[in-house]
PDB file of N, CA and C in Angstrom:
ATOM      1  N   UNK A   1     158.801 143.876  78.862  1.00  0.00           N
ATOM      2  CA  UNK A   1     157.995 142.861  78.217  1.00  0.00           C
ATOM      3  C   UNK A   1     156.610 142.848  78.867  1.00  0.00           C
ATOM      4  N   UNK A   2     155.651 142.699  77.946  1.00  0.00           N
ATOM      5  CA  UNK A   2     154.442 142.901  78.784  1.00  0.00           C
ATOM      6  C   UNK A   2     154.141 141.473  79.369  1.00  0.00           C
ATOM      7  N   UNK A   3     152.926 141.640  80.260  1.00  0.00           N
ATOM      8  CA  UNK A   3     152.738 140.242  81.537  1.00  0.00           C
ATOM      9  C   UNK A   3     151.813 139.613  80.587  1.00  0.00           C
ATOM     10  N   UNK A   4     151.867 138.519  80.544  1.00  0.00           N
ATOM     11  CA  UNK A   4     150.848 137.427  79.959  1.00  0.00           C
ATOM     12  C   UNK A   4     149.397 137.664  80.481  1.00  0.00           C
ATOM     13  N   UNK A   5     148.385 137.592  79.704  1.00  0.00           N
ATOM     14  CA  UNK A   5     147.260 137.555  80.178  1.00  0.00           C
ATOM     15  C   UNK A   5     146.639 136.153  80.303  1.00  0.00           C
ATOM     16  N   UNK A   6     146.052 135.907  81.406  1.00  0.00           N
ATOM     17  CA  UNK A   6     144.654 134.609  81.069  1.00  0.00           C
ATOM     18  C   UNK A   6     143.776 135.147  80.980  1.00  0.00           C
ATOM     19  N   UNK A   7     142.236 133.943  80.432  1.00  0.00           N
ATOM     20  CA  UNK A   7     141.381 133.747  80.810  1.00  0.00           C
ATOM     21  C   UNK A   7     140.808 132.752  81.462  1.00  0.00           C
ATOM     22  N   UNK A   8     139.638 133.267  82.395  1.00  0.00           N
ATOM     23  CA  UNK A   8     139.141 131.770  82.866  1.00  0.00           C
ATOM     24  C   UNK A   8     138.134 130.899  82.118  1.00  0.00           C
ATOM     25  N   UNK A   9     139.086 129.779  81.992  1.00  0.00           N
ATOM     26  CA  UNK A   9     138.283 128.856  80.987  1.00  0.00           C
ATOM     27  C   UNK A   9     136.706 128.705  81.247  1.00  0.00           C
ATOM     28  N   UNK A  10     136.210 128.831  82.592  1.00  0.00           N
ATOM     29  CA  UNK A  10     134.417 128.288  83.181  1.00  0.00           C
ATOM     30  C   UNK A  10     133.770 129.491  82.892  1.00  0.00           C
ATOM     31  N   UNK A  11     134.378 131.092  83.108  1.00  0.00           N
ATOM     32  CA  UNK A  11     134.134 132.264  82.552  1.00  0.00           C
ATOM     33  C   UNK A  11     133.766 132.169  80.733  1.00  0.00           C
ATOM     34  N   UNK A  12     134.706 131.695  79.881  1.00  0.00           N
ATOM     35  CA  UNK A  12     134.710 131.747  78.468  1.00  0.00           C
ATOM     36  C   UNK A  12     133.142 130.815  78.108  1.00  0.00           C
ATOM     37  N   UNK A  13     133.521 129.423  78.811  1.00  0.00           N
ATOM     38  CA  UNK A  13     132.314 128.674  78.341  1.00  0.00           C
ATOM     39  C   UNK A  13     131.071 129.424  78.787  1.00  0.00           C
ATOM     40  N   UNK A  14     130.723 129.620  80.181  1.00  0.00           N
ATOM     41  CA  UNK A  14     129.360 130.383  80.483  1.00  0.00           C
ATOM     42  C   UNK A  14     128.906 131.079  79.506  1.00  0.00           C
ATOM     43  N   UNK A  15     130.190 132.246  78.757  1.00  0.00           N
ATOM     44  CA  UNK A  15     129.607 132.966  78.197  1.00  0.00           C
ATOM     45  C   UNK A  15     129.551 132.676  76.493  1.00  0.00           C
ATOM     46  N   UNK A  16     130.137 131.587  76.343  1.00  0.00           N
ATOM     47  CA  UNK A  16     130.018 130.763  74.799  1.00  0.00           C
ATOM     48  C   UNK A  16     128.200 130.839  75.138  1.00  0.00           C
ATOM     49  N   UNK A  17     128.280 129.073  76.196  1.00  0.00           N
ATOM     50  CA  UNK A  17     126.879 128.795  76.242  1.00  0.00           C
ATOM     51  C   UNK A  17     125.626 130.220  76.052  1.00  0.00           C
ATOM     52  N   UNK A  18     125.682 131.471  76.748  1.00  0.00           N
ATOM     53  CA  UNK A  18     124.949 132.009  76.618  1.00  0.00           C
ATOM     54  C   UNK A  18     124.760 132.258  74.887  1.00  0.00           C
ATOM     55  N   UNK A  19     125.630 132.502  74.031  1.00  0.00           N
ATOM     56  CA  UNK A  19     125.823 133.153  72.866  1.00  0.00           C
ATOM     57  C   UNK A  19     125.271 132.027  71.919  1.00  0.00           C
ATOM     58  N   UNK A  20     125.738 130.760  72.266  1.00  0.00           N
ATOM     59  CA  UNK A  20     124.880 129.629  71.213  1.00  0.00           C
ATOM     60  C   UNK A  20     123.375 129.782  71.773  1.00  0.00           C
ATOM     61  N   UNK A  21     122.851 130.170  72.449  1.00  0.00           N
ATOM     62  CA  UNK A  21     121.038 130.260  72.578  1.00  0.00           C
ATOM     63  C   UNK A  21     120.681 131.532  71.803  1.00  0.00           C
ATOM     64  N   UNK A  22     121.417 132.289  71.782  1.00  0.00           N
ATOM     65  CA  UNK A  22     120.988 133.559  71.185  1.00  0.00           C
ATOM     66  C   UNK A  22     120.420 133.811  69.613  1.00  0.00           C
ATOM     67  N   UNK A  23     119.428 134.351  69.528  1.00  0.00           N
ATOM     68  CA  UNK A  23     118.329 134.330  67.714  1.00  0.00           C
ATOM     69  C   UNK A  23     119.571 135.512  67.424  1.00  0.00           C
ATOM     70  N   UNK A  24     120.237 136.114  67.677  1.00  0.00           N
ATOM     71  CA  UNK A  24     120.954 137.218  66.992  1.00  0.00           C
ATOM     72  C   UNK A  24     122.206 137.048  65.920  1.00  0.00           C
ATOM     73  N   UNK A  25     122.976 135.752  66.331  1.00  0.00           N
ATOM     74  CA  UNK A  25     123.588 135.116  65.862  1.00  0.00           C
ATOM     75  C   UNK A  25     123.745 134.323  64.757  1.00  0.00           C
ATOM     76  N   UNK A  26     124.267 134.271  63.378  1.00  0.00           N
ATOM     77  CA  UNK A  26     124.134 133.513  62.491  1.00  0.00           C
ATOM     78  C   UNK A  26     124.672 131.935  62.893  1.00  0.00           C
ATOM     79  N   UNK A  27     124.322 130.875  62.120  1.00  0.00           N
ATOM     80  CA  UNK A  27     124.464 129.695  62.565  1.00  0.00           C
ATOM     81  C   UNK A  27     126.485 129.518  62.473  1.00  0.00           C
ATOM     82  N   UNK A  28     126.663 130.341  61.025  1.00  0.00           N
ATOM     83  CA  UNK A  28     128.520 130.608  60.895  1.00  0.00           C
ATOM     84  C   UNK A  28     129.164 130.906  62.633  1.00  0.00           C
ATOM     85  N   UNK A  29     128.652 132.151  62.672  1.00  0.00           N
ATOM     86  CA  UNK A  29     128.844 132.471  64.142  1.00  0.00           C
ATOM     87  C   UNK A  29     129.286 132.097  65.287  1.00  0.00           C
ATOM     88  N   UNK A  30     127.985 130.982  65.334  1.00  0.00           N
ATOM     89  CA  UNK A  30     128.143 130.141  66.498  1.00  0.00           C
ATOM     90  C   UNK A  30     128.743 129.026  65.886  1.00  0.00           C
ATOM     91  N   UNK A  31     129.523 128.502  64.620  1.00  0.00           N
ATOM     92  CA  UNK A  31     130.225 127.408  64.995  1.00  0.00           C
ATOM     93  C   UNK A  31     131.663 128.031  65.348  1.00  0.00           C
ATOM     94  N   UNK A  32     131.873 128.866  64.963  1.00  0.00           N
ATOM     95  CA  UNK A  32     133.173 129.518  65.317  1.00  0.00           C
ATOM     96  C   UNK A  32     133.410 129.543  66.366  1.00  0.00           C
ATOM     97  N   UNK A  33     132.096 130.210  67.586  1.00  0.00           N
ATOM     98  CA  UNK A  33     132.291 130.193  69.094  1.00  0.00           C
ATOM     99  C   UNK A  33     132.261 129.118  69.392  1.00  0.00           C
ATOM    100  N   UNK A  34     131.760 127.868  68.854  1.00  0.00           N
ATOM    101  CA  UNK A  34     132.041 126.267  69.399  1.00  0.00           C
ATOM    102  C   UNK A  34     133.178 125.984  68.947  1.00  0.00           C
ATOM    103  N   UNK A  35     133.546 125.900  67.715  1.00  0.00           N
ATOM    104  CA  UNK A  35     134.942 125.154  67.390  1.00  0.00           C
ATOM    105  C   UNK A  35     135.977 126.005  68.728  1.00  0.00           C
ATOM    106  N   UNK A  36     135.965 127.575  68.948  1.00  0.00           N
ATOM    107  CA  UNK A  36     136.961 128.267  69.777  1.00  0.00           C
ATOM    108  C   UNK A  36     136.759 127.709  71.009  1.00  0.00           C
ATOM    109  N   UNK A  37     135.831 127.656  71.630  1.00  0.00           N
ATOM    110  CA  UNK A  37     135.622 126.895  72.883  1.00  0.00           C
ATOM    111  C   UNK A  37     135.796 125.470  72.826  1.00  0.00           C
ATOM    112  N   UNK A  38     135.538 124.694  71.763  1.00  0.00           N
ATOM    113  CA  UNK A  38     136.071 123.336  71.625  1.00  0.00           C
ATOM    114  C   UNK A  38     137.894 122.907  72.105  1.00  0.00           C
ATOM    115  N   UNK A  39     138.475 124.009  71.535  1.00  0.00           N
ATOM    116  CA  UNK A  39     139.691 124.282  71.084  1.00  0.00           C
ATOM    117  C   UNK A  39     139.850 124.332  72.481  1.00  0.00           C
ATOM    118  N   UNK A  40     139.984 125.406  73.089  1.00  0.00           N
ATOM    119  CA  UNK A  40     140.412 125.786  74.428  1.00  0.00           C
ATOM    120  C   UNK A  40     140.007 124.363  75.659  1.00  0.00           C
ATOM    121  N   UNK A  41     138.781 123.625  75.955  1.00  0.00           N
ATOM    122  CA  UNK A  41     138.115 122.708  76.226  1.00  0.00           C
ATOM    123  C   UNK A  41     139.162 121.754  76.109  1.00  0.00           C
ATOM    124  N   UNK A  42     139.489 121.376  74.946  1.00  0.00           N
ATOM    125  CA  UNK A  42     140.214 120.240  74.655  1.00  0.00           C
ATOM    126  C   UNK A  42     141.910 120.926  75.370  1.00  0.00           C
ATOM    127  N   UNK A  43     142.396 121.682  74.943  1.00  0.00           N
ATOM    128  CA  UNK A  43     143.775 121.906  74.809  1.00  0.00           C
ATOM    129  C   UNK A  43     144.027 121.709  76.868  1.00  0.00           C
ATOM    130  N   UNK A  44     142.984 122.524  77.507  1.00  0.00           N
ATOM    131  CA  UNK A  44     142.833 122.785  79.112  1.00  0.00           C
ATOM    132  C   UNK A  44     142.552 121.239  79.748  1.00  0.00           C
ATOM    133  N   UNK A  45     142.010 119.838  79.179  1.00  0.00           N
ATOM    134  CA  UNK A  45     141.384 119.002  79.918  1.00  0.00           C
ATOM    135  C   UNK A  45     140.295 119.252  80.389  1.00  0.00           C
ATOM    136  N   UNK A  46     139.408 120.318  80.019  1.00  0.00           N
ATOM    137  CA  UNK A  46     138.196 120.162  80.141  1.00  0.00           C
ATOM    138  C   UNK A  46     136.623 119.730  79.385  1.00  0.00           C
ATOM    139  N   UNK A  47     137.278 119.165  78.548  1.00  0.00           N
ATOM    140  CA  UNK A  47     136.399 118.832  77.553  1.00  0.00           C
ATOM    141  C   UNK A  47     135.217 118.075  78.345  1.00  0.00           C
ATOM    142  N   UNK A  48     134.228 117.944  78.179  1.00  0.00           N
ATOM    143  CA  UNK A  48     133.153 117.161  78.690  1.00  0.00           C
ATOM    144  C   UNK A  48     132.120 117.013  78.114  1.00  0.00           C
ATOM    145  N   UNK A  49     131.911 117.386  76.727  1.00  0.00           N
ATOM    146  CA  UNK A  49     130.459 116.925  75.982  1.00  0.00           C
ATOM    147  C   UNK A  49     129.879 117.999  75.907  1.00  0.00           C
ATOM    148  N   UNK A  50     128.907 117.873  75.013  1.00  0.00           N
ATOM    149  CA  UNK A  50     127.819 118.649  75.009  1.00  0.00           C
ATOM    150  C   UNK A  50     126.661 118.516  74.953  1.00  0.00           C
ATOM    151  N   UNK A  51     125.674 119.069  74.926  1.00  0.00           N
ATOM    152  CA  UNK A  51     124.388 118.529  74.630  1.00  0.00           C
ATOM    153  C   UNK A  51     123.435 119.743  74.238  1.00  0.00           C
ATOM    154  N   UNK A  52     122.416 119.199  73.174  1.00  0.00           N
ATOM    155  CA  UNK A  52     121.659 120.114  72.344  1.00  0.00           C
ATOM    156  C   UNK A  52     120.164 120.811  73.348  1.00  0.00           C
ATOM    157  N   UNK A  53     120.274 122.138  73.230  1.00  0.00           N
ATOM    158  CA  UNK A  53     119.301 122.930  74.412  1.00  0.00           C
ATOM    159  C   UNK A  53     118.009 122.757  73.676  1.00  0.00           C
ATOM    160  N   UNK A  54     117.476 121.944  73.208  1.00  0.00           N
ATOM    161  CA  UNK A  54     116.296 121.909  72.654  1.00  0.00           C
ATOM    162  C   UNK A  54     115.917 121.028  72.009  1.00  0.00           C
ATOM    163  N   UNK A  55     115.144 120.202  72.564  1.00  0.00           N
ATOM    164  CA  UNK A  55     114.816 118.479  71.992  1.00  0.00           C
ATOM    165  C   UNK A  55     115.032 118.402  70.449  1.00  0.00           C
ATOM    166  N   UNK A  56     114.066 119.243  69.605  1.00  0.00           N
ATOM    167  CA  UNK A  56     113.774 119.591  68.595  1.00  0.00           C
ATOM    168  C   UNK A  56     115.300 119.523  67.837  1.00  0.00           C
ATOM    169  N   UNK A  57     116.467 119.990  67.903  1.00  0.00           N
ATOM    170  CA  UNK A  57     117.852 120.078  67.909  1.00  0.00           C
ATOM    171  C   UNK A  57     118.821 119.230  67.480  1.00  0.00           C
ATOM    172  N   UNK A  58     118.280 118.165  67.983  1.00  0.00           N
ATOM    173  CA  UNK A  58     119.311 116.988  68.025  1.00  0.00           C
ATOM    174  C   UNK A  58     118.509 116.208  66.523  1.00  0.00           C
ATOM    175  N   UNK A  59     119.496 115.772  65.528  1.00  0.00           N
ATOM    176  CA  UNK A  59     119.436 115.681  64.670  1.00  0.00           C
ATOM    177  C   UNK A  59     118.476 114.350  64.118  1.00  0.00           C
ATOM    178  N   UNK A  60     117.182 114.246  63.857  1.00  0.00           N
ATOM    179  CA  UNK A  60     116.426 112.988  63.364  1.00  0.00           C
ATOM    180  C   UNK A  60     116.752 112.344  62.283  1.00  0.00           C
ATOM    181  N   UNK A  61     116.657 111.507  62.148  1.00  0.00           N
ATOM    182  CA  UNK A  61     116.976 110.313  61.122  1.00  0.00           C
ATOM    183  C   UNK A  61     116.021 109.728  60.877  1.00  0.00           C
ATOM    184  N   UNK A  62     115.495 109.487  59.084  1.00  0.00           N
ATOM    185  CA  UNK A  62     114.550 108.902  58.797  1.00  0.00           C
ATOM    186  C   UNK A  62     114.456 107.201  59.238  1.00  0.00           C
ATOM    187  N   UNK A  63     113.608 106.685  59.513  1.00  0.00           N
ATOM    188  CA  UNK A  63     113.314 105.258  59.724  1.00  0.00           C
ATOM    189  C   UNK A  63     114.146 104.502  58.216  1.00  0.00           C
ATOM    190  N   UNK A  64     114.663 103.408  57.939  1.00  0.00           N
ATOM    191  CA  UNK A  64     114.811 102.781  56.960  1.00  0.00           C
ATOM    192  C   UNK A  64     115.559 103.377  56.039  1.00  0.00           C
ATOM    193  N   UNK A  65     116.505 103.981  56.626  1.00  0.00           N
ATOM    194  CA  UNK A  65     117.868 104.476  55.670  1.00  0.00           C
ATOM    195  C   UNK A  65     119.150 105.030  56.102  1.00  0.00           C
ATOM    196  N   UNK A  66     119.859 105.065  55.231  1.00  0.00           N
ATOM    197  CA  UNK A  66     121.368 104.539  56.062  1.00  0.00           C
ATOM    198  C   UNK A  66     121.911 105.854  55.677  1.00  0.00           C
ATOM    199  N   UNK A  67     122.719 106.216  55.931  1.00  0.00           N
ATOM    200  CA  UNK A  67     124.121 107.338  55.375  1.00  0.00           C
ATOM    201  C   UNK A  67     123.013 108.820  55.121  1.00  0.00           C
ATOM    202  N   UNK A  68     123.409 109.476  54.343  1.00  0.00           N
ATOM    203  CA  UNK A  68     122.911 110.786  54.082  1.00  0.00           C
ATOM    204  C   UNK A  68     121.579 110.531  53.788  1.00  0.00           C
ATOM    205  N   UNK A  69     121.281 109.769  53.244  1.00  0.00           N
ATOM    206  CA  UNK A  69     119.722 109.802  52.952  1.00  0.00           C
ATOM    207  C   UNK A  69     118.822 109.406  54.162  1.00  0.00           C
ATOM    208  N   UNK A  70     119.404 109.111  55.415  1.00  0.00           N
ATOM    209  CA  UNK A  70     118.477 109.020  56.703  1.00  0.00           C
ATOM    210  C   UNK A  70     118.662 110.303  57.155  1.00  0.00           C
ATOM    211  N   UNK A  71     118.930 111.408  56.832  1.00  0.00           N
ATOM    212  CA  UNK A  71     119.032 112.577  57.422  1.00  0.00           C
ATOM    213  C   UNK A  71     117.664 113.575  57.045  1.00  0.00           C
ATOM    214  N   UNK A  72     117.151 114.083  57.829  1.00  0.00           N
ATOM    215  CA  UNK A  72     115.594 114.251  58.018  1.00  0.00           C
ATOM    216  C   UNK A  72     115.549 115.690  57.258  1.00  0.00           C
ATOM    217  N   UNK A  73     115.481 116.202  56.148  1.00  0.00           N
ATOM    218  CA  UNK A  73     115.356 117.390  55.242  1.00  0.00           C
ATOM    219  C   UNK A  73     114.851 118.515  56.104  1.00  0.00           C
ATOM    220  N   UNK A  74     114.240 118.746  57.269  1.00  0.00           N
ATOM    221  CA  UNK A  74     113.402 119.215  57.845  1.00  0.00           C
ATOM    222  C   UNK A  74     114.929 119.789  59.131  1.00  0.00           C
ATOM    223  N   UNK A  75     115.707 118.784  59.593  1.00  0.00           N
ATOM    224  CA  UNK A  75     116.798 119.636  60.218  1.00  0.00           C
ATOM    225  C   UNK A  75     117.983 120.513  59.100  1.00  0.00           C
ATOM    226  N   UNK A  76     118.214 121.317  59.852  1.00  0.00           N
ATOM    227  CA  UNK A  76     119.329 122.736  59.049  1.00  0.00           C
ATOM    228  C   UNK A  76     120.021 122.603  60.194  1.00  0.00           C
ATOM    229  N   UNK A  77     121.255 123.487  59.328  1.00  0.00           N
ATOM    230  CA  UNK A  77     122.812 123.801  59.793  1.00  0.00           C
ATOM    231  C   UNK A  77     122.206 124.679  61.052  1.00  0.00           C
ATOM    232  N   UNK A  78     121.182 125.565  61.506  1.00  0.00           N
ATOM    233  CA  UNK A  78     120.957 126.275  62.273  1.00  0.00           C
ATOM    234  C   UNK A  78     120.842 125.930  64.030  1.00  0.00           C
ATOM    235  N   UNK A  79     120.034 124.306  63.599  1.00  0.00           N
ATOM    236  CA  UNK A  79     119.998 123.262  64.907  1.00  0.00           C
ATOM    237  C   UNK A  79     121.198 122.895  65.191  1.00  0.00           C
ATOM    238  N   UNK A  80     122.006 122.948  64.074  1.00  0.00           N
ATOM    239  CA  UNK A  80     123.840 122.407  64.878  1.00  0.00           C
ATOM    240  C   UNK A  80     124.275 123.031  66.259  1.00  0.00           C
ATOM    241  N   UNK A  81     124.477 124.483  66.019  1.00  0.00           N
ATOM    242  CA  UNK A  81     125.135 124.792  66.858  1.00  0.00           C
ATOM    243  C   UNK A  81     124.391 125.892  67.946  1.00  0.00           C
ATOM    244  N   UNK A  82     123.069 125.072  68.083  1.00  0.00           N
ATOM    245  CA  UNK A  82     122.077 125.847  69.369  1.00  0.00           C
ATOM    246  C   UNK A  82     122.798 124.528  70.722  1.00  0.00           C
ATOM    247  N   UNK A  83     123.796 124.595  71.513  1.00  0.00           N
ATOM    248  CA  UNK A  83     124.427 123.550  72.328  1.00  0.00           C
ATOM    249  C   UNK A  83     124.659 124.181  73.524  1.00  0.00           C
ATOM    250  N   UNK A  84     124.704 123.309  73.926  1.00  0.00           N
ATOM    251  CA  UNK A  84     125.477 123.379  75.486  1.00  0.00           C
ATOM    252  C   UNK A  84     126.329 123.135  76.275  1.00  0.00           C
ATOM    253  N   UNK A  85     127.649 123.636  76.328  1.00  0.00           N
ATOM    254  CA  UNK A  85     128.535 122.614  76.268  1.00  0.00           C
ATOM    255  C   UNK A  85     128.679 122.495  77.859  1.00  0.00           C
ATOM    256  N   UNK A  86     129.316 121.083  78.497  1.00  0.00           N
ATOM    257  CA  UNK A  86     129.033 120.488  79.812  1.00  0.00           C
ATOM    258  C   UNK A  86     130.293 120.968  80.543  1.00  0.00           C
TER     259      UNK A  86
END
């Protein structure tokens, strides 16, 4: 029977985090490498947040409106998953 393999979970994220900064990557891409690292994060007890590598990133909301229509036309699916996870 073959031996079980690991990985190291602080190894996987380092190298998530590097891959969500990367222009090479489609935005599909990188949610896949977040949801997979989400996954692992959560399942290990290491979950700890994340946070967006670029002010610009984090999602604006128009002044004076509620639900979908405070959502600023000017952010894309692309700012989602430029992150960092903690």
């Amino acid at each position: 029977m073959p031996r079980r393999k690991t990985l190291n979970v602080q190894d996987f994220k380092d190298w998530v985090n590097k891959q969500l900064v990367s222009a090479w990557l489609t935005p599909m891409h990188k949610r896949g490498l977040s949801d997979s690292l989400e996954h692992v994060l959560q399942a290990t007890g290491n979950y700890k947040g994340f946070g967006y590598v670029y002010a610009d990133d984090v999602r604006p909301c128009l002044p004076d409106e509620t639900g979908a229509a405070a959502i600023n036309p000017a952010w894309t699916i692309a700012h989602e998953y430029r992150r960092m996870y903690y």
